[in-house]
Protein backbone atom coordinates (compact mmCIF):
# COMPACT_ATOMS: atom_id res chain seq x y z
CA UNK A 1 108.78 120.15 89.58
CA UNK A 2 107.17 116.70 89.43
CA UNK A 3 106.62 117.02 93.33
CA UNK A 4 105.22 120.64 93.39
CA UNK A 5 102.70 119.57 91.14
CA UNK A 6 101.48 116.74 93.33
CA UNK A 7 101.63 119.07 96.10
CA UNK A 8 104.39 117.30 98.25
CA UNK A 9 106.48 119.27 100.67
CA UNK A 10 109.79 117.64 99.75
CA UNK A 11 111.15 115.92 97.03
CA UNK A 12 112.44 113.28 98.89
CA UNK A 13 108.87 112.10 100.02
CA UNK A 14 107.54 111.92 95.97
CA UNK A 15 110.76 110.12 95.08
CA UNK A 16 109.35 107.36 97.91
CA UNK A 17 105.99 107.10 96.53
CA UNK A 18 106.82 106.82 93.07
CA UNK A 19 106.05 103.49 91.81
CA UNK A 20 103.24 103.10 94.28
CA UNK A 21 100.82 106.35 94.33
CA UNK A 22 102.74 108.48 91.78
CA UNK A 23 103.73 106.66 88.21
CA UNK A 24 107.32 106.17 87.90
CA UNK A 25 108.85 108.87 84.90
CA UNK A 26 108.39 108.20 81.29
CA UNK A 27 111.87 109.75 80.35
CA UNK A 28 115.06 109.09 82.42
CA UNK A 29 117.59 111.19 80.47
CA UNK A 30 119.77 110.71 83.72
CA UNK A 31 120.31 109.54 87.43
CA UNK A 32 119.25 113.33 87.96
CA UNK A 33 116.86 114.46 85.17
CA UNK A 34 113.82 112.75 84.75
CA UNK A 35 110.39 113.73 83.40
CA UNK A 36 106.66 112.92 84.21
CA UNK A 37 103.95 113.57 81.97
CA UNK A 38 101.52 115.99 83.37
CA UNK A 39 98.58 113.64 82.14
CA UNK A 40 100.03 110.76 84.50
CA UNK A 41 100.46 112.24 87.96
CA UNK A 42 96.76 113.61 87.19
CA UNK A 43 95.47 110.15 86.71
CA UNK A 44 98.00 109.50 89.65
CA UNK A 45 95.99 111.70 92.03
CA UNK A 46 92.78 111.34 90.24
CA UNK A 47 91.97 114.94 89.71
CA UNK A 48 89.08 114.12 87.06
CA UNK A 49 87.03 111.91 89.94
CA UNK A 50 86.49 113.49 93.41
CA UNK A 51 88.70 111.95 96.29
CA UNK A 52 88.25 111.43 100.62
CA UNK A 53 92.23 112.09 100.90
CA UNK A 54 92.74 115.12 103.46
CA UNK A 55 96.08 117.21 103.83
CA UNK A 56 98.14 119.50 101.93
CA UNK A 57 98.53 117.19 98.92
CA UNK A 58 94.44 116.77 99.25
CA UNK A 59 93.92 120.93 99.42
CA UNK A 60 96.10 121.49 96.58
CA UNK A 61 94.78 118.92 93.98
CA UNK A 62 91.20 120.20 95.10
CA UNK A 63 92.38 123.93 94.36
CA UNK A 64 93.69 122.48 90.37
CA UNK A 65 90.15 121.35 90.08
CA UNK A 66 88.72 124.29 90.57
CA UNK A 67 90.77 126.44 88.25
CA UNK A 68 90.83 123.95 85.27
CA UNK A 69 86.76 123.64 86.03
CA UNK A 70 86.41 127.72 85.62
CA UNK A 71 88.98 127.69 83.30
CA UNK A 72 86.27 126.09 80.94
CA UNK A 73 83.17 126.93 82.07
């Protein structure tokens, strides 16, 4: 779920960035099941500051903005 909220096509391609671009998990409960906090990944792919990125990842994060932004205006 982690990688469908960063907007990555496969899982295999978050699993490679985390550590580096994505945080690594805050809970391991196993080799299979492990758990990001929400908070994280958005600091992660700085959705509160605007970003030059470009691609999927870029049009999806852009597309959360604008929800949570008219979500409280």
């Amino acid at each position: 779920m982690a990688a469908g909220y960063c907007g990555e096509k496969h899982v295999e391609d978050f699993l490679e960035r985390v550590g580096t671009t994505y945080p690594n998990p805050r809970i391991v409960d196993s080799t299979r099941r492990k758990f990001w906090y929400r908070e994280d990944l958005d600091r992660a792919m700085n959705l509160g500051t605007s970003t030059m990125s470009s691609g999927l990842g870029a049009k999806f994060r852009e597309k959360i903005r604008e929800k949570r932004n008219s979500g409280t205006a």
